[in-house]
N, C-alpha and C. Protein backbone atom coordinates (compact mmCIF):
# COMPACT_ATOMS: atom_id res chain seq x y z
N UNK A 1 33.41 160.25 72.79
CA UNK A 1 32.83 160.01 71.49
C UNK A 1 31.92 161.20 71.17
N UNK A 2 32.41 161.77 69.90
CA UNK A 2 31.06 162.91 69.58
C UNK A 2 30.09 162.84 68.96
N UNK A 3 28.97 163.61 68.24
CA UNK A 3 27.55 163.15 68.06
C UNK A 3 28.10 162.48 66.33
N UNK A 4 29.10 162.91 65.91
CA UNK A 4 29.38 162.33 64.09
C UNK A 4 30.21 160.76 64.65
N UNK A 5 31.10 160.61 65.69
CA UNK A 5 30.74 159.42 65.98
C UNK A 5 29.83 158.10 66.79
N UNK A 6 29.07 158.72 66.91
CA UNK A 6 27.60 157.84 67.59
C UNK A 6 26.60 157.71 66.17
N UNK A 7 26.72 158.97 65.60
CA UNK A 7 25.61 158.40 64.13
C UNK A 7 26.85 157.47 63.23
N UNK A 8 27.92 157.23 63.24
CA UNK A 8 28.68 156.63 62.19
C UNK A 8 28.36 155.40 62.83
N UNK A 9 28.34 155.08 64.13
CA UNK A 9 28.58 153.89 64.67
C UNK A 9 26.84 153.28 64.89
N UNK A 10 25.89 153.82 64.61
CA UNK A 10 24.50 153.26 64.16
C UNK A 10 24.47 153.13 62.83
N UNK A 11 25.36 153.84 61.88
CA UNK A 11 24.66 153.53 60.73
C UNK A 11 25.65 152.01 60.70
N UNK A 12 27.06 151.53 60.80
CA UNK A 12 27.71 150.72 60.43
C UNK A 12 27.51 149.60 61.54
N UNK A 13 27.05 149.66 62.62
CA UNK A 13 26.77 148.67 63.45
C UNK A 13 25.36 147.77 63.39
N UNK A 14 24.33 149.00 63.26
CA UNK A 14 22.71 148.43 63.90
C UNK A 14 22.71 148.82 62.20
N UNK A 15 23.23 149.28 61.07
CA UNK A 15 22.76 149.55 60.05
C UNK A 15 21.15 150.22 59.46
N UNK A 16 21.45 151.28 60.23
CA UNK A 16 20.50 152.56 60.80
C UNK A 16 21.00 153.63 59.31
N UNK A 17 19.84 153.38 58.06
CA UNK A 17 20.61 154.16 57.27
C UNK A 17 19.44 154.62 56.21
N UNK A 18 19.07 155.75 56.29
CA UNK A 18 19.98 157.35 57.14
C UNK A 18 19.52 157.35 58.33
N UNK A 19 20.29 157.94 59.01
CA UNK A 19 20.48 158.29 60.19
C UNK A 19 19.55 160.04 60.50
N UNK A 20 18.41 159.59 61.08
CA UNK A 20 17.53 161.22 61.28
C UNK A 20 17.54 161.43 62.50
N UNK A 21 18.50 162.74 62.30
CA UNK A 21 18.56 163.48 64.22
C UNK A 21 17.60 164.77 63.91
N UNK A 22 16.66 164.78 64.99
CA UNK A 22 15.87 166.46 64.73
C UNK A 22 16.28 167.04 65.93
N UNK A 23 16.68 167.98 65.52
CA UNK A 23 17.39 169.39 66.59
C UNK A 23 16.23 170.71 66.78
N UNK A 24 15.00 170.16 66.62
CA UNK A 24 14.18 171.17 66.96
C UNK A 24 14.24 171.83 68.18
N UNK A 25 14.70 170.98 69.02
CA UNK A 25 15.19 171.96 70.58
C UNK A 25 16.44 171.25 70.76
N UNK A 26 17.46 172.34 69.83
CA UNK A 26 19.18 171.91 70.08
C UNK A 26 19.49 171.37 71.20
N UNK A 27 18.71 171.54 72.57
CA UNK A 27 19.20 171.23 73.65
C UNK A 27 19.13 169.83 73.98
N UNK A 28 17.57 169.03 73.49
CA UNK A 28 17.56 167.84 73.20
C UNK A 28 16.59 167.20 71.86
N UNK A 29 18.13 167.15 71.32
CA UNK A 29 17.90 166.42 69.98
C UNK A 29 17.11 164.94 70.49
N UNK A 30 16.34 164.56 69.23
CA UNK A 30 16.36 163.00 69.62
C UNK A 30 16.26 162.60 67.96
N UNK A 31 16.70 160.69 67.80
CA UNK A 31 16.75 160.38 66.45
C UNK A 31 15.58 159.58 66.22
N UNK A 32 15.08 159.99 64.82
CA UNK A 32 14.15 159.34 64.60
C UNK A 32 14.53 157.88 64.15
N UNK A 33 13.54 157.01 64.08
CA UNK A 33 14.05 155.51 63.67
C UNK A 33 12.66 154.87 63.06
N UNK A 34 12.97 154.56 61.75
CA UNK A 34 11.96 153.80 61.29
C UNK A 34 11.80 152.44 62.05
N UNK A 35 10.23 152.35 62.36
CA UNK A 35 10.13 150.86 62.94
C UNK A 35 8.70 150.19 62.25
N UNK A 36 8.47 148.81 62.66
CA UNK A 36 7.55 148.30 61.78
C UNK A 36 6.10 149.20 62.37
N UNK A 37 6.06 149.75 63.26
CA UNK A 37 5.13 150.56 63.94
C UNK A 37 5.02 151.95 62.92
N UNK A 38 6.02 152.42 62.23
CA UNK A 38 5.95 153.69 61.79
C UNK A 38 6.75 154.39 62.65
N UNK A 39 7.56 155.97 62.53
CA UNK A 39 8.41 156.18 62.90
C UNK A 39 8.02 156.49 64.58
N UNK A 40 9.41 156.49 65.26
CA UNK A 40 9.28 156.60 66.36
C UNK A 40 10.60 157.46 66.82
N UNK A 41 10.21 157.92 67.92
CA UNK A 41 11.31 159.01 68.53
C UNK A 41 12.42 158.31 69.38
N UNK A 42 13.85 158.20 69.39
CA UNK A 42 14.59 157.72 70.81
C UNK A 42 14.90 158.87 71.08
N UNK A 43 14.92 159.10 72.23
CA UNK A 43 15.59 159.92 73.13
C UNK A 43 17.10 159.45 73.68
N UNK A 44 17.75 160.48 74.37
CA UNK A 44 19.29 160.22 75.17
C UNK A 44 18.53 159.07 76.05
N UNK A 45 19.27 157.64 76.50
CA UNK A 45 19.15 156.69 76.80
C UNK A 45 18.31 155.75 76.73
N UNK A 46 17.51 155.90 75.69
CA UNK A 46 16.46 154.77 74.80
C UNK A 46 17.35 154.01 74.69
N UNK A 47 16.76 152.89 74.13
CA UNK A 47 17.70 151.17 73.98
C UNK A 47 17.19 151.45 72.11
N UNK A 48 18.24 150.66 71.29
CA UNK A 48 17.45 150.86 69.91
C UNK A 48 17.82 149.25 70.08
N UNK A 49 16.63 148.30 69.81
CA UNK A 49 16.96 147.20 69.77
C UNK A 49 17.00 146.35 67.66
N UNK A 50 17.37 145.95 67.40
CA UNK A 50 17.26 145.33 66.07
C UNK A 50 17.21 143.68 66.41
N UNK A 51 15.98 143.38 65.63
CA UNK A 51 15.40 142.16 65.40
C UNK A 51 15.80 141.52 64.44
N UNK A 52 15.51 139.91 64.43
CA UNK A 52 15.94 138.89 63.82
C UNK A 52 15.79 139.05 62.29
N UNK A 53 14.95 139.64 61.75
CA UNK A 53 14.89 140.45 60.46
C UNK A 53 15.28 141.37 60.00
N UNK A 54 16.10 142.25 60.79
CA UNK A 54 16.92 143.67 60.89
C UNK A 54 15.73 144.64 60.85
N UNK A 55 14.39 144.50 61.74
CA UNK A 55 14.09 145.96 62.43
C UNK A 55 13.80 145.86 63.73
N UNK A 56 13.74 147.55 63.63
CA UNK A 56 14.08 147.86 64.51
C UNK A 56 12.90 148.47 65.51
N UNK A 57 13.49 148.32 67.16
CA UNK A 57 12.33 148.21 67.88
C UNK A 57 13.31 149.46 68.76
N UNK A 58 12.54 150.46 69.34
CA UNK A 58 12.96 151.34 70.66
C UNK A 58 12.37 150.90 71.78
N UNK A 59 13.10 151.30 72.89
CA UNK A 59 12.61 150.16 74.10
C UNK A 59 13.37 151.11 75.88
N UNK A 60 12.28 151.43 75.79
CA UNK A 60 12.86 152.65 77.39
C UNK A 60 13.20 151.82 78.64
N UNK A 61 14.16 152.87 79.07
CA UNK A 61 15.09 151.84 80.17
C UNK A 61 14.79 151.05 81.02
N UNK A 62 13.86 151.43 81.21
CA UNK A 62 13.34 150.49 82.96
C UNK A 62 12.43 149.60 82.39
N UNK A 63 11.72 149.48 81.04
CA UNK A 63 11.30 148.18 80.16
C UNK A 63 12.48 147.36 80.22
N UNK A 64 13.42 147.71 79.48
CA UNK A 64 14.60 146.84 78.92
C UNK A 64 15.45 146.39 80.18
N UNK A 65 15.29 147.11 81.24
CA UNK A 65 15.60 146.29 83.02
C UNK A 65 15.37 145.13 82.89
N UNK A 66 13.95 145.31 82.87
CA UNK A 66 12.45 144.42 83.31
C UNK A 66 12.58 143.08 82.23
N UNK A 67 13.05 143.16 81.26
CA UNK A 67 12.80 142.02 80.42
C UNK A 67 14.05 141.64 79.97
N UNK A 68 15.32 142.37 79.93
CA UNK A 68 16.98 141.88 79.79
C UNK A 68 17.48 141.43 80.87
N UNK A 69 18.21 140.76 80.85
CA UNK A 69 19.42 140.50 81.75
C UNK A 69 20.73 141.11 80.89
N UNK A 70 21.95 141.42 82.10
CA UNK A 70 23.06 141.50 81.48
C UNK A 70 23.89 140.49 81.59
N UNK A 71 24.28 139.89 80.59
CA UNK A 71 25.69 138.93 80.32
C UNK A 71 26.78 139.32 81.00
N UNK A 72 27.86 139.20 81.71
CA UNK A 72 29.31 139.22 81.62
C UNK A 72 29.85 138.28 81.13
């Protein structure tokens, strides 16, 4: 999957719209995401979570361990 399909698939999935990537250091981009906090940064393997009202919360990995379980 390339980076025009990972932003197509936030804006039409989590309905992430617009979609803000900053490439200030091409090497690692990260996207911005409006949240009820005011904007916030995800990085490569942030969780973007969306709430029962459709916003949205970022949530770093070893948080989202700690408080998810995974389904099969």
């Amino acid at each position: 999957m390339d980076d025009v399909d990972v932003m197509n698939q936030l804006q039409e999935e989590l309905g992430i719209d617009p979609v803000r990537v900053d490439y200030k250091d091409p090497k690692h981009p990260v996207l911005k995401i409006e949240t009820l906090e005011g904007m916030m940064i995800a990085n490569v393997g942030d969780y973007i979570i969306k709430g029962v009202n459709g916003e949205f919360y970022l949530c770093k990995p070893d948080i989202f361990k700690k408080t998810y379980e995974l389904v099969k």
